[in-house]
C-alpha atoms as a PDB file:
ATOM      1  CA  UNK A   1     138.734 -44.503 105.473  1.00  0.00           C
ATOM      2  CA  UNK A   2     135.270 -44.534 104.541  1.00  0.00           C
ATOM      3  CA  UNK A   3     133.460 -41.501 103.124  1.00  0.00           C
ATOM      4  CA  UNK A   4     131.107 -41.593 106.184  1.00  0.00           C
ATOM      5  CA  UNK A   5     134.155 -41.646 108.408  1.00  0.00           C
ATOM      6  CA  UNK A   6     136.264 -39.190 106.994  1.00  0.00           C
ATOM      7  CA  UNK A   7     133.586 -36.589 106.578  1.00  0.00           C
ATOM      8  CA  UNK A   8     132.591 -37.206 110.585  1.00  0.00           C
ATOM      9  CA  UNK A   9     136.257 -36.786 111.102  1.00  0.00           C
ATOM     10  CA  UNK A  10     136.216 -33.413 109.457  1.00  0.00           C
ATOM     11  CA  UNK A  11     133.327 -32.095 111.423  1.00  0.00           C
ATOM     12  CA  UNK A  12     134.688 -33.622 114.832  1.00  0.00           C
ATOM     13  CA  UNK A  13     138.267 -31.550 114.380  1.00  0.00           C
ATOM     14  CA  UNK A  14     137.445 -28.670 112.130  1.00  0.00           C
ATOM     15  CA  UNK A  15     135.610 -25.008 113.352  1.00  0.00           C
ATOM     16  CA  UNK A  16     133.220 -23.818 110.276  1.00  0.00           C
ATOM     17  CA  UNK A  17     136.207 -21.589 109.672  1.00  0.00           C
ATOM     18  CA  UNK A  18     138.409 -24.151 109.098  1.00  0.00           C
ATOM     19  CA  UNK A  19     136.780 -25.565 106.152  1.00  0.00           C
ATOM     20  CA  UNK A  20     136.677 -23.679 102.729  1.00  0.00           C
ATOM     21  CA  UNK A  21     133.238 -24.317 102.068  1.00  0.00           C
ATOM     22  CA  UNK A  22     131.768 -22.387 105.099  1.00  0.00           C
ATOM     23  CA  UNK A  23     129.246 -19.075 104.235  1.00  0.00           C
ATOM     24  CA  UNK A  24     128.202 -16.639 106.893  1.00  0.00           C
ATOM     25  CA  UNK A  25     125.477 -15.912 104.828  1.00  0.00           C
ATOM     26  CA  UNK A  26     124.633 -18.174 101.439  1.00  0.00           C
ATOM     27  CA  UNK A  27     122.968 -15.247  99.455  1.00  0.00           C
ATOM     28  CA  UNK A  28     123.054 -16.759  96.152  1.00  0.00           C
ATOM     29  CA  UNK A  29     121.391 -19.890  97.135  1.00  0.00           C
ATOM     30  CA  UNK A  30     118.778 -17.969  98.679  1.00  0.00           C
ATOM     31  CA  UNK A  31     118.130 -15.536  96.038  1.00  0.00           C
ATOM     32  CA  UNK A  32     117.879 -18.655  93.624  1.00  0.00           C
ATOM     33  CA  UNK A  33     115.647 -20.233  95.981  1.00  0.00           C
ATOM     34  CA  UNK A  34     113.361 -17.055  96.071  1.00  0.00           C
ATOM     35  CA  UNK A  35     113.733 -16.622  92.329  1.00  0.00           C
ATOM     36  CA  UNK A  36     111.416 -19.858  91.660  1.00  0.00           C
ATOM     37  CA  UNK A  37     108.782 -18.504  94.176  1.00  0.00           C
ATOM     38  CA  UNK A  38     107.471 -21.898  95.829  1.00  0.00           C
ATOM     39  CA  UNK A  39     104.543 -21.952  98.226  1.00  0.00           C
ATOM     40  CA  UNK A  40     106.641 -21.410 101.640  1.00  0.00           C
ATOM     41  CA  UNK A  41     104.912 -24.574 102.959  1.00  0.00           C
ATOM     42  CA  UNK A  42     106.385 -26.933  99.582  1.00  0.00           C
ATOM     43  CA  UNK A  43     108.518 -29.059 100.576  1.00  0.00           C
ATOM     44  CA  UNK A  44     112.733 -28.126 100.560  1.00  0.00           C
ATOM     45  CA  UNK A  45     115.906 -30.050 100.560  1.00  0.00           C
ATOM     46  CA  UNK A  46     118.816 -29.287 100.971  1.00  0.00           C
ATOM     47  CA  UNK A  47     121.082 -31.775 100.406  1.00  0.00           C
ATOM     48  CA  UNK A  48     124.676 -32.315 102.009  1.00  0.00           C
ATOM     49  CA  UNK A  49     123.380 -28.843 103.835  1.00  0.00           C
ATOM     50  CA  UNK A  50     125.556 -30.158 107.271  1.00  0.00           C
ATOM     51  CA  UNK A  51     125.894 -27.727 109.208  1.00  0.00           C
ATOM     52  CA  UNK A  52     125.163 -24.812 106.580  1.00  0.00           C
ATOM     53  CA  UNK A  53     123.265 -21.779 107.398  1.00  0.00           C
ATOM     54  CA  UNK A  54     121.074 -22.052 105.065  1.00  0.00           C
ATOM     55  CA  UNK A  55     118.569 -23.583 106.842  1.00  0.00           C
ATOM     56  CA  UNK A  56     118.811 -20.906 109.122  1.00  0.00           C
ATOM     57  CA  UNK A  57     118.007 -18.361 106.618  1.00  0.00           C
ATOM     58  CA  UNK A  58     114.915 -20.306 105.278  1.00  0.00           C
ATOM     59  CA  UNK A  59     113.393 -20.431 108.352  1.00  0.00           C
ATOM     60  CA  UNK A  60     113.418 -16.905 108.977  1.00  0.00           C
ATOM     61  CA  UNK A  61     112.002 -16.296 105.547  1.00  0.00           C
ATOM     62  CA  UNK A  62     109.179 -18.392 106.135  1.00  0.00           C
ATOM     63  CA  UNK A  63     109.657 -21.734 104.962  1.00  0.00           C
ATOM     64  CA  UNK A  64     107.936 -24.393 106.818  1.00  0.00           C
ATOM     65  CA  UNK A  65     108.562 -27.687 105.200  1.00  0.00           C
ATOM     66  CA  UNK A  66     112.901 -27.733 104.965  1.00  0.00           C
ATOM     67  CA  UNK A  67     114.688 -30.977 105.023  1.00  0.00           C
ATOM     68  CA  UNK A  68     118.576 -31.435 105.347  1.00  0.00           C
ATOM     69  CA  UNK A  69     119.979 -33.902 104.312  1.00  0.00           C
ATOM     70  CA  UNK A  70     123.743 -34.938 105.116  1.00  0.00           C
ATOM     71  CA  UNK A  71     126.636 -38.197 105.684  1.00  0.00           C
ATOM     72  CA  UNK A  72     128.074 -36.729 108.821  1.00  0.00           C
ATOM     73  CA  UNK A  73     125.819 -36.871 111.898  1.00  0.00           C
ATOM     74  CA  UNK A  74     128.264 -34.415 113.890  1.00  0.00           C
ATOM     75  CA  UNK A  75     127.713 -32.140 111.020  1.00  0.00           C
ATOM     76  CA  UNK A  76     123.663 -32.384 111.690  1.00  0.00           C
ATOM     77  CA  UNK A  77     124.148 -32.001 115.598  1.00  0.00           C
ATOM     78  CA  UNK A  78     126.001 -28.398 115.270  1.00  0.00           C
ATOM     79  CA  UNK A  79     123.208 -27.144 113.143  1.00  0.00           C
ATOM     80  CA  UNK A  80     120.536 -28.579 115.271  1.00  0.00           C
ATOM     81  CA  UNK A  81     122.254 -26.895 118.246  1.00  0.00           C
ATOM     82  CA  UNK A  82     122.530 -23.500 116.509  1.00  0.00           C
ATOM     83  CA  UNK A  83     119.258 -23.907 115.288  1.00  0.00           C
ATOM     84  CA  UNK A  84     118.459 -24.600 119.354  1.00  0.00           C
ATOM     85  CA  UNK A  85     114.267 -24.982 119.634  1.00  0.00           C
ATOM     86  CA  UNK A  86     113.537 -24.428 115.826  1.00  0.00           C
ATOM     87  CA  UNK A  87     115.818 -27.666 114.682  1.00  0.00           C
ATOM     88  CA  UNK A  88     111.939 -28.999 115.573  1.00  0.00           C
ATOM     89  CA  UNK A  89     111.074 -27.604 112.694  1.00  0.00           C
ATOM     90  CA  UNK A  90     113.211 -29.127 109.931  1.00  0.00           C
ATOM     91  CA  UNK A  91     113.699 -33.014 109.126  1.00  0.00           C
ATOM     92  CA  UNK A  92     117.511 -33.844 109.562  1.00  0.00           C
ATOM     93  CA  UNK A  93     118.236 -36.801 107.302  1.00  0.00           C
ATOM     94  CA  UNK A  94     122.104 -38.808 108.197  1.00  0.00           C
ATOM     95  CA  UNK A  95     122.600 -40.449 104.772  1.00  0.00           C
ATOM     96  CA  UNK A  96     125.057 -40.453 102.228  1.00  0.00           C
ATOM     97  CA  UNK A  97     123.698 -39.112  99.026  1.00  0.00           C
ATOM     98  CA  UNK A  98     125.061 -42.206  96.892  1.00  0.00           C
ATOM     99  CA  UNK A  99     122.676 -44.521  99.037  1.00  0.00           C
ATOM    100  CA  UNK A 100     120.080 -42.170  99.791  1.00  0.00           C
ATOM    101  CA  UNK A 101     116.379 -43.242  98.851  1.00  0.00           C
ATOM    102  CA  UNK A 102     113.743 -40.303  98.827  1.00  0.00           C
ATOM    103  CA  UNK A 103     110.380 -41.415  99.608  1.00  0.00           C
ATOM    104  CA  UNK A 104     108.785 -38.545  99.083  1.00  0.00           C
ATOM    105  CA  UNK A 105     108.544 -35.312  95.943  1.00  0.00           C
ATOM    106  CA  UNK A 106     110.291 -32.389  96.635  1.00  0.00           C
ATOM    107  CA  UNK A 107     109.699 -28.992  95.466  1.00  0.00           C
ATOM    108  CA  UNK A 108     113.091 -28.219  95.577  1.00  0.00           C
ATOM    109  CA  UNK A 109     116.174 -30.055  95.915  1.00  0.00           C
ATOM    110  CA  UNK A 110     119.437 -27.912  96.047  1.00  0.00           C
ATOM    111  CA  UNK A 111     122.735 -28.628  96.035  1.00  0.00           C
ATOM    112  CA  UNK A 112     125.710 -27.091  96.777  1.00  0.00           C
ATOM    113  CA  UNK A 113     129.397 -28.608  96.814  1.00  0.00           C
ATOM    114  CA  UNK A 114     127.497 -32.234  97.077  1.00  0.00           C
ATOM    115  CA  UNK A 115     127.376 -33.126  93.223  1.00  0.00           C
ATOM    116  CA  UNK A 116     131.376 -32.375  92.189  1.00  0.00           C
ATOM    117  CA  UNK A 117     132.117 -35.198  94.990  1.00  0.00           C
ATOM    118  CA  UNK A 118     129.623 -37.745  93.194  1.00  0.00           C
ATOM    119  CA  UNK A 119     132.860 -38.994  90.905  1.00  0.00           C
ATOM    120  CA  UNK A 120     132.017 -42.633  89.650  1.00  0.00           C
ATOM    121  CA  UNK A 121     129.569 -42.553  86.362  1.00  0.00           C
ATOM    122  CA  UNK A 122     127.137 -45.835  88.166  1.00  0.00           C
ATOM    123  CA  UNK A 123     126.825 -43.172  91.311  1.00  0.00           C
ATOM    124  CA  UNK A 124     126.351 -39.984  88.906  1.00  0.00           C
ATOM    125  CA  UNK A 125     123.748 -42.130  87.125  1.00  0.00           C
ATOM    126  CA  UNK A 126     121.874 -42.966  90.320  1.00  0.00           C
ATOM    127  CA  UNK A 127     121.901 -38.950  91.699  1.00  0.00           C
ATOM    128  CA  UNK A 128     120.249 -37.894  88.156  1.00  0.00           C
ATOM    129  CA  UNK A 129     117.998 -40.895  88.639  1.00  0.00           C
ATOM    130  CA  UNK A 130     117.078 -39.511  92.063  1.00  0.00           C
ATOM    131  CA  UNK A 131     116.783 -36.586  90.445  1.00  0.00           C
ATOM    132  CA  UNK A 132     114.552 -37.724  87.530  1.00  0.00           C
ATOM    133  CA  UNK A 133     111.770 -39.851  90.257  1.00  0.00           C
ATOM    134  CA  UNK A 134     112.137 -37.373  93.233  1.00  0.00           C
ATOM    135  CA  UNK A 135     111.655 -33.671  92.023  1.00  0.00           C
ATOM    136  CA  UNK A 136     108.447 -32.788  91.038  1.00  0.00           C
ATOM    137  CA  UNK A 137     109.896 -28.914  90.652  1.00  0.00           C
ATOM    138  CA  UNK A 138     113.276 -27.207  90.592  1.00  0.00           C
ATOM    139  CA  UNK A 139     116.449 -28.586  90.748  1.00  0.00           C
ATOM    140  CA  UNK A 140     118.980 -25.857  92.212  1.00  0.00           C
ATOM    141  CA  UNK A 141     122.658 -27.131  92.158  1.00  0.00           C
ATOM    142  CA  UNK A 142     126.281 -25.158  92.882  1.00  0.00           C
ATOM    143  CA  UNK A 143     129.324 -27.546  92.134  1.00  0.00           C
ATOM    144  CA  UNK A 144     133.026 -27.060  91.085  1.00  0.00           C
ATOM    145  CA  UNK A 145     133.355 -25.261  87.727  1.00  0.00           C
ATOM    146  CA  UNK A 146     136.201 -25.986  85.107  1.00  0.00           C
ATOM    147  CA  UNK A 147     138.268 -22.980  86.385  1.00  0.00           C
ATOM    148  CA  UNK A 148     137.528 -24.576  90.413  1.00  0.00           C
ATOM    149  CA  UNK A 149     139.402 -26.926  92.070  1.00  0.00           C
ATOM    150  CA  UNK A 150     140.832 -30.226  91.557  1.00  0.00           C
ATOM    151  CA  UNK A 151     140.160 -31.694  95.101  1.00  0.00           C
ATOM    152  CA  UNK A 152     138.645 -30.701  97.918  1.00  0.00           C
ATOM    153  CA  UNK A 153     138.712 -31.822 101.746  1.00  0.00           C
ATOM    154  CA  UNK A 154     141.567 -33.997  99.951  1.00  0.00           C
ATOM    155  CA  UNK A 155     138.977 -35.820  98.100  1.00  0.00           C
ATOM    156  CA  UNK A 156     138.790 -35.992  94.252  1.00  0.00           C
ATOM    157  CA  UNK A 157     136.312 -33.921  92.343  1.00  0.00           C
ATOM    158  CA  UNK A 158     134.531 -33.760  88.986  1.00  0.00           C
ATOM    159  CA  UNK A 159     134.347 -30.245  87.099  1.00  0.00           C
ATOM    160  CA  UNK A 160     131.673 -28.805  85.643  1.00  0.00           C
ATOM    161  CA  UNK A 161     130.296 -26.526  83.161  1.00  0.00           C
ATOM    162  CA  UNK A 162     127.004 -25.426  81.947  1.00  0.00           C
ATOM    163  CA  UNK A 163     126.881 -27.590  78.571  1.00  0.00           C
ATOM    164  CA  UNK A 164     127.742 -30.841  80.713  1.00  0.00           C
ATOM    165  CA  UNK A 165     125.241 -30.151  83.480  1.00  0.00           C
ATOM    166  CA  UNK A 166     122.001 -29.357  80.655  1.00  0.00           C
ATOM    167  CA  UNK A 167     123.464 -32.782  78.957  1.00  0.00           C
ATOM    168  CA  UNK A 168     122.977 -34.493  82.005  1.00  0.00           C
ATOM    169  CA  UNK A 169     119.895 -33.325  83.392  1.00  0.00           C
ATOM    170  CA  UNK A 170     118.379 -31.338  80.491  1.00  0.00           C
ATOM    171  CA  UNK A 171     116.002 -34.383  79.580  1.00  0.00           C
ATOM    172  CA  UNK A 172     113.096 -34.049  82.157  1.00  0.00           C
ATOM    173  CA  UNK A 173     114.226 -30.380  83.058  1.00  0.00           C
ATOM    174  CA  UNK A 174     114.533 -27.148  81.485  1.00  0.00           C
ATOM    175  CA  UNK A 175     117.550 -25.228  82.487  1.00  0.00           C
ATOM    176  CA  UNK A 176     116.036 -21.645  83.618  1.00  0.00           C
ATOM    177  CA  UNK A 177     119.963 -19.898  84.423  1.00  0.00           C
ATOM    178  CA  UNK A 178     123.462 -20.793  84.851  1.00  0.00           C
ATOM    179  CA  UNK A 179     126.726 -18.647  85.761  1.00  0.00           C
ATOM    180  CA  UNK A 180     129.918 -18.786  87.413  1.00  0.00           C
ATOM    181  CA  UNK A 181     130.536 -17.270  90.703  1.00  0.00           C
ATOM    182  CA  UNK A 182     133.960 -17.247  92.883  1.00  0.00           C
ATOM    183  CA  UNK A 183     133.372 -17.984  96.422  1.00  0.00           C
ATOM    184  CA  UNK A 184     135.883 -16.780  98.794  1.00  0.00           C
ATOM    185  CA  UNK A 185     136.647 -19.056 101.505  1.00  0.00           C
ATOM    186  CA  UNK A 186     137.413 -18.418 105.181  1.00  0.00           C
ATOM    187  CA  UNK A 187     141.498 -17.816 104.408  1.00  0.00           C
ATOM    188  CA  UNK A 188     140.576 -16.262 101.489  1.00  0.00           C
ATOM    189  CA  UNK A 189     141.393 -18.627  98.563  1.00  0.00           C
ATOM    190  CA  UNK A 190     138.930 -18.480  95.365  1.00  0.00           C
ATOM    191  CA  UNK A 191     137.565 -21.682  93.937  1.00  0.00           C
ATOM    192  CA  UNK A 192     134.836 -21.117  91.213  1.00  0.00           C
ATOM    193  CA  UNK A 193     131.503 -22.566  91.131  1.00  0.00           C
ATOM    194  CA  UNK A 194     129.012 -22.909  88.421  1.00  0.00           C
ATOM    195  CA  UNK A 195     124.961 -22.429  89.469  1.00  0.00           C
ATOM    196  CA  UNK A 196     122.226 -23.940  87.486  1.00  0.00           C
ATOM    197  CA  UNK A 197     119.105 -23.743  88.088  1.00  0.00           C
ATOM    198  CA  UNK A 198     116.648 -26.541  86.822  1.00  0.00           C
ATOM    199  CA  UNK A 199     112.315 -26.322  85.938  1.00  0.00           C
ATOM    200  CA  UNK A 200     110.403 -29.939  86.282  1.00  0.00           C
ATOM    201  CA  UNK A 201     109.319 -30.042  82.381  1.00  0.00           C
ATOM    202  CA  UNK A 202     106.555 -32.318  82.903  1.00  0.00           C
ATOM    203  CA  UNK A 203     105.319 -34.206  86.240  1.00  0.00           C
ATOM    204  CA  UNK A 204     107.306 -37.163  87.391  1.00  0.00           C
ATOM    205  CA  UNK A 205     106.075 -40.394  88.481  1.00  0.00           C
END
């Protein structure tokens, strides 16, 4: 099964709390977002967002120029119908993040629980390229820490910890913060993620 397929699959039989990755409310990736303090009109993405509320939550504080991006089309349509009249207001983007080509800057570009499924080194490559061309500010990104899991949605992962992600992305940005949280799923199993937050060091092309 292809990625695209099996993540459509998961959205077409699984509830939001069916799936461990599911927040009623994403606080820490909105307090990280509001930590940078961006002009509410710079542009956002939020990359395999699916059917996250986080875009829900941006909205409401404001934000006027929020792209999500995400493989699974189903996953788009349930946000877009939660959303109901403001999905007008974002750009929904049905790509998978190891062929997706920006073609524009982004103020932001977060990530959360995309990156630990970007396991072969030519694909990691091409995400810190994207990365490196496409962010002209903060790079925001939640993935699997050593002490998280070893697969998730039966897919292999790659773990994480602070020294590997400023190694990896630490030569055009400056790592402003990173920590460990536990999330709690929806039947209440931990797995632990590690936060980063990135600063832009110098203007990209």
């Amino acid at each position: 099964m292809s990625h695209k397929s099996h993540w459509e699959n998961v959205y077409e039989t699984k509830t939001p709390d069916q799936v461990s990755w599911t927040q009623i409310v994403p606080s820490t990736s909105l307090r990280l977002i509001e930590e940078v303090a961006i002009k509410k009109n710079a542009p956002i993405i939020d990359v395999g967002g699916g059917d996250s509320n986080l875009v829900d939550y941006l909205l409401k504080e404001g934000y006027t120029n929020v792209s999500v991006l995400d493989i699974s089309e189903k996953a788009l349509e349930r946000a877009k119908a939660r959303l109901g009249e403001k999905a007008s207001q974002v750009t929904w983007i049905v790509s998978d993040i190891n062929t997706f080509v920006p073609t524009q800057q982004y103020a932001i570009w977060h990530d959360r629980a995309v990156f630990h499924f970007v396991t072969g080194e030519e694909d990691i490559q091409n995400y810190m390229r994207r990365i490196a061309n496409h962010v002209s500010g903060y790079f925001i990104v939640g993935t699997f820490s050593e002490n998280g899991p070893l697969k998730c949605s039966g897919l292999e992962i790659k773990q994480y910890n602070e020294e590997r992600l400023n190694a990896l992305f630490g030569a055009q940005f400056d790592k402003l913060s990173c920590f460990n949280e536990d999330h709690i799923t929806p039947f209440d199993t931990v797995q632990n993620f590690i936060f980063c937050t990135f600063k832009r060091r110098y203007q990209c092309c």
